[in-house]
Protein backbone atom coordinates (compact mmCIF):
# COMPACT_ATOMS: atom_id res chain seq x y z
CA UNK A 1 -21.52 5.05 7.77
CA UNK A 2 -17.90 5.43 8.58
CA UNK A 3 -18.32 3.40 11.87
CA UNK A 4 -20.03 0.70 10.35
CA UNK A 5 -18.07 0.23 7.46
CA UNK A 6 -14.77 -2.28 9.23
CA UNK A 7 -17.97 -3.82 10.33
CA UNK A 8 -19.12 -3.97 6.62
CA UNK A 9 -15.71 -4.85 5.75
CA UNK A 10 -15.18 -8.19 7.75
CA UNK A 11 -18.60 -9.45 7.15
CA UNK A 12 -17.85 -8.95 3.21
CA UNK A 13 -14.30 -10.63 4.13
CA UNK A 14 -16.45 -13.49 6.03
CA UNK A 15 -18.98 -14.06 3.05
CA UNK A 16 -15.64 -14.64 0.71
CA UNK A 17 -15.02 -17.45 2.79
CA UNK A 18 -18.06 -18.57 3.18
CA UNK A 19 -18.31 -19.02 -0.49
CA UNK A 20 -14.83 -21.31 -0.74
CA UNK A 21 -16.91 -24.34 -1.57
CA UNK A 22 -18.13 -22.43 -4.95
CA UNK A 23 -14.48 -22.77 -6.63
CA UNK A 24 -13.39 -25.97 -4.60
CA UNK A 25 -16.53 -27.80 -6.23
CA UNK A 26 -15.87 -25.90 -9.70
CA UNK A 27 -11.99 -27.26 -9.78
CA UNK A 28 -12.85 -30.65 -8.46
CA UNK A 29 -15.28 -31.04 -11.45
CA UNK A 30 -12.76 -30.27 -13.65
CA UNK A 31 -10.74 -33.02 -12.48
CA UNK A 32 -8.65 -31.42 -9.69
CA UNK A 33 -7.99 -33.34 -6.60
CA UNK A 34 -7.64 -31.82 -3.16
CA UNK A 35 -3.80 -31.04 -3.25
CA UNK A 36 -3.59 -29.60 -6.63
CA UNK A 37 -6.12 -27.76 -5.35
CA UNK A 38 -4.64 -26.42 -2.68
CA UNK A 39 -1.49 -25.85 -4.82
CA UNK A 40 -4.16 -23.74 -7.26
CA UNK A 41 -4.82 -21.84 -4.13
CA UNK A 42 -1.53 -20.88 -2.32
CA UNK A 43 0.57 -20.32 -5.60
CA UNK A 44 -2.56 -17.88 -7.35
CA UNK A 45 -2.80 -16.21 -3.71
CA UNK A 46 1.58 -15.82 -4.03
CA UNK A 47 1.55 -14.50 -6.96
CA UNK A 48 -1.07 -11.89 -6.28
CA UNK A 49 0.53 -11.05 -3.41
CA UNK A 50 4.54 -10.78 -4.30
CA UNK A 51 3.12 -7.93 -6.75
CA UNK A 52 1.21 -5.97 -4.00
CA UNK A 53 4.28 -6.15 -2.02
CA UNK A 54 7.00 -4.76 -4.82
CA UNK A 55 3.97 -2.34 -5.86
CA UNK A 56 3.38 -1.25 -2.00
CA UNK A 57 4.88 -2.74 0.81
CA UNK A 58 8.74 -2.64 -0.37
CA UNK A 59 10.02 -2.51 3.19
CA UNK A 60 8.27 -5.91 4.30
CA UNK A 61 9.78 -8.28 2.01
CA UNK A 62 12.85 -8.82 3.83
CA UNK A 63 13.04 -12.07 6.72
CA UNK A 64 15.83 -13.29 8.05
CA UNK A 65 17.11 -17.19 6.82
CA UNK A 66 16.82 -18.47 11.02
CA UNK A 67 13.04 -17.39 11.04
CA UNK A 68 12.00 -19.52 8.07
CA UNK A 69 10.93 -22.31 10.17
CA UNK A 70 8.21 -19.97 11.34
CA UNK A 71 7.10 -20.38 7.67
CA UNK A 72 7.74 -23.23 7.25
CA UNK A 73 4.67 -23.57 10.23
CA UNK A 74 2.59 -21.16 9.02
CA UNK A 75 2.65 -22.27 5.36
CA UNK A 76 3.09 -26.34 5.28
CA UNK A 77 2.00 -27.52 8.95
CA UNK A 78 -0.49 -24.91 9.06
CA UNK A 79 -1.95 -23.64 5.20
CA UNK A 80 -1.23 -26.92 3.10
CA UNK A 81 -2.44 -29.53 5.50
CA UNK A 82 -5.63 -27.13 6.63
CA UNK A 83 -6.38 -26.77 3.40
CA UNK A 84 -5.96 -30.08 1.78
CA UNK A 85 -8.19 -31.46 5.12
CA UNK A 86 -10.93 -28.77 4.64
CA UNK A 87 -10.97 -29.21 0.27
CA UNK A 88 -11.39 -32.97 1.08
CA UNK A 89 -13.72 -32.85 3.80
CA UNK A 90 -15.98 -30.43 1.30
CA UNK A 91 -16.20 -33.53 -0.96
CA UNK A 92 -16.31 -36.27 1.32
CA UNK A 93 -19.29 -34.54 2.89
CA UNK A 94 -21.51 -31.64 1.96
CA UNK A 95 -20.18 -28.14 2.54
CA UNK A 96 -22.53 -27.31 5.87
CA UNK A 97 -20.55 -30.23 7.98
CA UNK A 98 -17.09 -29.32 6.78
CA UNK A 99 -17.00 -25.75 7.77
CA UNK A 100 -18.78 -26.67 11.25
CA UNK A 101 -15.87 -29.24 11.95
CA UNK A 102 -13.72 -26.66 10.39
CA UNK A 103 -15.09 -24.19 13.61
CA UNK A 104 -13.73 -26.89 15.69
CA UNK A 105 -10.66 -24.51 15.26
CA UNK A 106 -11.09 -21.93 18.30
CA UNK A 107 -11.30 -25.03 20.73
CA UNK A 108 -7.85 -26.61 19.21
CA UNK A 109 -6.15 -23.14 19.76
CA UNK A 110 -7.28 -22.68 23.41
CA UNK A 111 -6.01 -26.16 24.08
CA UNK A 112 -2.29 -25.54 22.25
CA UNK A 113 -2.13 -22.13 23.41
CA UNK A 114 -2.52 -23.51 26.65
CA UNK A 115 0.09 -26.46 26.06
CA UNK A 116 2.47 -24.09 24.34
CA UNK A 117 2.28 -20.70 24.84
CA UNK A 118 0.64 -21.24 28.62
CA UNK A 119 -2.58 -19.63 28.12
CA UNK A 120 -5.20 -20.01 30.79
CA UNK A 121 -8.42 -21.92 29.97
CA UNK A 122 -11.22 -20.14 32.00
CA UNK A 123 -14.52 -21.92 32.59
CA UNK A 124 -16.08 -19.94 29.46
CA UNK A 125 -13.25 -21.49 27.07
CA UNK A 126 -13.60 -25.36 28.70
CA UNK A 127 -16.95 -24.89 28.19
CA UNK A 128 -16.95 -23.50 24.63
CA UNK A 129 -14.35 -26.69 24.11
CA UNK A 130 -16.72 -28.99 25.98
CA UNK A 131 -19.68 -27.52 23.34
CA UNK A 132 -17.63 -28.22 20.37
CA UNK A 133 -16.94 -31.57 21.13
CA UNK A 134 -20.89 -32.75 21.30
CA UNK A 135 -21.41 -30.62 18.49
CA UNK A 136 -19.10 -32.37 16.54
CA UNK A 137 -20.67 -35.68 17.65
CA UNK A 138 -23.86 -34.71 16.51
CA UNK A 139 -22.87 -32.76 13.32
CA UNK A 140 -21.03 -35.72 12.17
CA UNK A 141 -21.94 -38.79 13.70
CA UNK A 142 -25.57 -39.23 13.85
CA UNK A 143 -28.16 -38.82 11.07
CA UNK A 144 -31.33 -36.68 11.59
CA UNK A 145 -34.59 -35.90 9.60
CA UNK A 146 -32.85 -36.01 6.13
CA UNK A 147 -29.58 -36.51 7.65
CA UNK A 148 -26.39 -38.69 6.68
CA UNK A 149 -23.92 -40.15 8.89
CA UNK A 150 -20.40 -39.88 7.58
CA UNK A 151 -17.16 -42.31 8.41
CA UNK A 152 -14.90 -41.69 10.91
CA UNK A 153 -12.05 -41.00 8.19
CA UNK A 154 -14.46 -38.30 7.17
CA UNK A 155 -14.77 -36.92 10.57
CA UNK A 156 -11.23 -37.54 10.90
CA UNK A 157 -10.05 -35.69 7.70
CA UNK A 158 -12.84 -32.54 8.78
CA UNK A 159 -11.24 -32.11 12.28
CA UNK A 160 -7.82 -32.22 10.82
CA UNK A 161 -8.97 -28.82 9.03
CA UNK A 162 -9.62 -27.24 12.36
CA UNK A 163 -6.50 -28.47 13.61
CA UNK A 164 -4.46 -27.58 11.04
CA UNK A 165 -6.54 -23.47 11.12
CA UNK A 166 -5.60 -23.74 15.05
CA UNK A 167 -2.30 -23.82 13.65
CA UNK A 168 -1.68 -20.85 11.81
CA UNK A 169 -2.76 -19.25 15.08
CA UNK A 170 0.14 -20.72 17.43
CA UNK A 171 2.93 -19.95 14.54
CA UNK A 172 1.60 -16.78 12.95
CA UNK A 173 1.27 -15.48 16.61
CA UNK A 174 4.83 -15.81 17.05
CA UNK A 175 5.96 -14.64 13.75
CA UNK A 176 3.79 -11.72 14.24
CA UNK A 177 6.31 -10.41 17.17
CA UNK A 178 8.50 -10.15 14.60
CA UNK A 179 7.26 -9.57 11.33
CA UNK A 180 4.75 -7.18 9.54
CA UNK A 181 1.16 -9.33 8.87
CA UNK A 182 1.89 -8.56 5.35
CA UNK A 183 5.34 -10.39 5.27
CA UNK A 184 3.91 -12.93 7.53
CA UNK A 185 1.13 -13.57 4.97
CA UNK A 186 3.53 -13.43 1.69
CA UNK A 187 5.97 -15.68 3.02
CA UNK A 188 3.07 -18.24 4.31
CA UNK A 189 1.67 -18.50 0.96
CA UNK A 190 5.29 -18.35 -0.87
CA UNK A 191 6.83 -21.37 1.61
CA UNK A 192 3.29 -23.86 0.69
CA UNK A 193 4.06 -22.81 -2.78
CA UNK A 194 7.41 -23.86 -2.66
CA UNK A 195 6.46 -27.18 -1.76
CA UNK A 196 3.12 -27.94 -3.90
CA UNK A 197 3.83 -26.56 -7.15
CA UNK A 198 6.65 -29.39 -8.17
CA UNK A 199 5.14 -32.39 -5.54
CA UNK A 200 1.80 -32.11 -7.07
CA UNK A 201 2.74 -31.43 -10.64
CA UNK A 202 0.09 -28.46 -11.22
CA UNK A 203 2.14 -27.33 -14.04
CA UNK A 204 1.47 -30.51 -15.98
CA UNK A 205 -1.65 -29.78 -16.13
CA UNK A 206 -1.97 -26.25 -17.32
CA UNK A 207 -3.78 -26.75 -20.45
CA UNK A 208 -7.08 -28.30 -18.17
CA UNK A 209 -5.90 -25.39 -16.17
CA UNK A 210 -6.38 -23.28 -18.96
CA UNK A 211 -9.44 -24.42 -20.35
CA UNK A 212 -12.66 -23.30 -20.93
CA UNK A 213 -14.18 -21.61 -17.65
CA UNK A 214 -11.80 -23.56 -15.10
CA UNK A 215 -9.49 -21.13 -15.27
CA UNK A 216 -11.88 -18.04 -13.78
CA UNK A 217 -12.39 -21.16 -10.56
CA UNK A 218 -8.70 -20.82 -10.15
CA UNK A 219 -8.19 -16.83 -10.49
CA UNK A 220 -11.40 -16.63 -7.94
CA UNK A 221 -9.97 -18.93 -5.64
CA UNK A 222 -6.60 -16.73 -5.24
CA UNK A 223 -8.45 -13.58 -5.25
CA UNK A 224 -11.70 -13.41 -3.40
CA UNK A 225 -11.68 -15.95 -0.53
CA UNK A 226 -7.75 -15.23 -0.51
CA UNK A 227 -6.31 -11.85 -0.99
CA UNK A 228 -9.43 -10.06 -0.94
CA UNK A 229 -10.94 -11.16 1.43
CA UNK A 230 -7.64 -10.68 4.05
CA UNK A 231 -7.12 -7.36 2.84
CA UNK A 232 -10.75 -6.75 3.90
CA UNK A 233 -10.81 -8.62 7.16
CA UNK A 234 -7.20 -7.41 8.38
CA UNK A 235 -8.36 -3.32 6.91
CA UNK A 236 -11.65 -3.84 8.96
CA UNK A 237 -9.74 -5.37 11.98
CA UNK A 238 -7.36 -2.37 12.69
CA UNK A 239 -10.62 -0.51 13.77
CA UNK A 240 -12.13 -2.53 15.55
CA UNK A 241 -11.40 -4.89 18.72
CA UNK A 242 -10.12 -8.48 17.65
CA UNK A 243 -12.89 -10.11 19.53
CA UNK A 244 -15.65 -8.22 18.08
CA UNK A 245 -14.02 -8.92 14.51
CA UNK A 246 -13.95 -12.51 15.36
CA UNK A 247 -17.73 -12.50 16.30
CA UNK A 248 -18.89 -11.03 12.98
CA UNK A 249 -15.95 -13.26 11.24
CA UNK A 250 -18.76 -16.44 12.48
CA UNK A 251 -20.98 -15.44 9.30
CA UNK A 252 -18.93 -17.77 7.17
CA UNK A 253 -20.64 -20.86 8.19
CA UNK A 254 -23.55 -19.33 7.85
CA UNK A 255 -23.15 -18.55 4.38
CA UNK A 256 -21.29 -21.35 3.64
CA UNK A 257 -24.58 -23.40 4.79
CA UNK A 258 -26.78 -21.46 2.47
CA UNK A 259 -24.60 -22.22 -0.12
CA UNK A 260 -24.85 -26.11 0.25
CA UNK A 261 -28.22 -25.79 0.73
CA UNK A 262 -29.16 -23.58 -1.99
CA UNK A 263 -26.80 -24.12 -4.84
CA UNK A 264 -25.93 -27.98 -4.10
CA UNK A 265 -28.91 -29.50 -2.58
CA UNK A 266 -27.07 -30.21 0.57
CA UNK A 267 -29.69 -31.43 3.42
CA UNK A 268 -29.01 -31.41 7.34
CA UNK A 269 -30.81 -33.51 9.98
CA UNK A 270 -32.26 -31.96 12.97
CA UNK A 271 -29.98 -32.79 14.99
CA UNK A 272 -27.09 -32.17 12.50
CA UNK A 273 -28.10 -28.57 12.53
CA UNK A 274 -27.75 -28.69 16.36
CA UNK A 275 -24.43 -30.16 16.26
CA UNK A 276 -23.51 -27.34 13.59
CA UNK A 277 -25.24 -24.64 15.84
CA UNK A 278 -23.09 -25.83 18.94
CA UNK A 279 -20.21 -25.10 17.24
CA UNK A 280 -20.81 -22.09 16.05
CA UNK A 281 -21.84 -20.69 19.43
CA UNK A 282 -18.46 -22.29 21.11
CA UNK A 283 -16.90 -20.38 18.59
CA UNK A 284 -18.92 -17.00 19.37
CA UNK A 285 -18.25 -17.66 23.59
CA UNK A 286 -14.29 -18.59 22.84
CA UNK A 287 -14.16 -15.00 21.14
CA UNK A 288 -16.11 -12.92 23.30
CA UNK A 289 -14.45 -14.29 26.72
CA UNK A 290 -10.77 -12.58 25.36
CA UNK A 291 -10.36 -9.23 26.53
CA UNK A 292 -11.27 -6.37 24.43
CA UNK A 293 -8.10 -4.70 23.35
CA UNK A 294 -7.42 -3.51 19.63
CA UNK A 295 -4.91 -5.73 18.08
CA UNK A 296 -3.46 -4.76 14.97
CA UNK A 297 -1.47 -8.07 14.65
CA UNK A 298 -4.36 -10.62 14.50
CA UNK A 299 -5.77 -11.50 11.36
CA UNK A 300 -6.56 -14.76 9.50
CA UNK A 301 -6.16 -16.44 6.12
């Protein structure tokens, strides 16, 4: 049991994900549009977080002023845009389609790791890239059996999720030669903070915040598909190699898909579920084609 459970641990960390949708639908019913949102998200998440780090992890709160910009990556290019793309895109289209454009991730961070951080692409990555591409095309842009074809601002808005995911990679993987994951983490959420709370005016509206049940939507956003679910992932990761991690990591979609289907009636075409499957598999051959090394450093959000 002791060697399955970081297995156990990233696959629970994966179904939190998976089950984003549940709270981004709650808080959009309640009136909440995608930025407030995401400012629900990152300031519940910094919160939760600045206490676990006076409570445990004293000696990682420190960064020095010149490395903020890393942050300033991680948290506003990166967290706010990703997540203000990836909110919208869930109500634009039905959850299913937004997390498989979201998986168009792995194939934006081969190509900037490759522009920026000169990575090789082998044949299994260009392929994988190649794969996510027609998948896209076909999870988006065509309608099948029960099917519906979405605008290209849709699309658009859907890829800009998995661009803005690839993101975190390129700047948390440099802020990572410096920093704890922890501090890298606190200061990503505390940086998008800084920046939603007053531009989106959250605080105005505390007493919808407040009221009746929409207040669990916002606690449950911060906590399970946020802080738990990285503490779970990144606990699960140290024992494990990063690529195997990232494999089992692919069962968000999958839940993510049964819940569209199951709770909100969401309906895929034939070859929608193609498109979506394509994906998912570029994502899986990405992953397995990176050497197998333990990485204590590589975690997501």
């Amino acid at each position: 049991m002791s060697r399955k459970l970081p297995y156990l641990l990233i696959a629970f960390a994966a179904v939190m994900w998976g089950l984003i949708g549940f709270f981004v639908k709650g808080l959009n019913s309640a009136g909440f549009g995608a930025m407030e949102i995401v400012a629900i998200r990152v300031l519940t998440a910094a919160i939760i977080l600045m206490l676990t780090g006076i409570s445990f992890y004293r000696g990682h709160l420190k960064i020095r002023v010149k490395d903020l910009y890393l942050f300033v990556g991680t948290g506003i290019l990166s967290i706010v845009f990703f997540n203000w793309s990836y909110f919208t895109a869930i109500n634009l289209m039905n959850i299913p389609i937004a997390v498989a454009l979201l998986y168009t991730s792995p194939a934006f961070v081969a190509v900037l790791s490759f522009l920026f951080l000169k990575e090789r692409i082998n044949r299994k990555k260009l392929l994988a890239i190649v794969m996510t591409v027609i998948g896209c095309t076909l999870a988006a842009g065509m309608t099948g059996h029960g099917g519906t074809s979405y605008s290209v601002s849709s699309i658009l808005i859907g890829l800009g999720a998995g661009f803005g995911y690839a993101l975190y990679s390129i700047f948390g993987k440099i802020a990572l030669r410096r920093y704890h994951p922890f501090t890298v983490t606190l200061y990503t959420f505390l940086v998008a903070s800084a920046v939603l709370v007053p531009t989106t005016g959250i605080v105005s509206k505390a007493d919808v915040l407040l009221a009746d049940d929409v207040w669990l939507y916002a606690i449950g956003l911060g906590i399970f598909p946020t802080v738990i679910a990285y503490f779970a992932y990144s606990w699960g990761l140290e024992r494990t190699e990063s690529s195997t991690a990232a494999v089992v990591a692919t069962l968000e979609p999958v839940i993510a898909t049964m819940l569209g289907i199951l709770v909100y009636g969401d309906r895929l075409g034939s070859l929608q579920m193609l498109g979506s499957s394509m994906i998912i598999v570029s994502v899986i051959s990405i992953n397995i084609s990176i050497p197998i090394r333990k990485q204590k450093n590589h975690y997501t959000v």
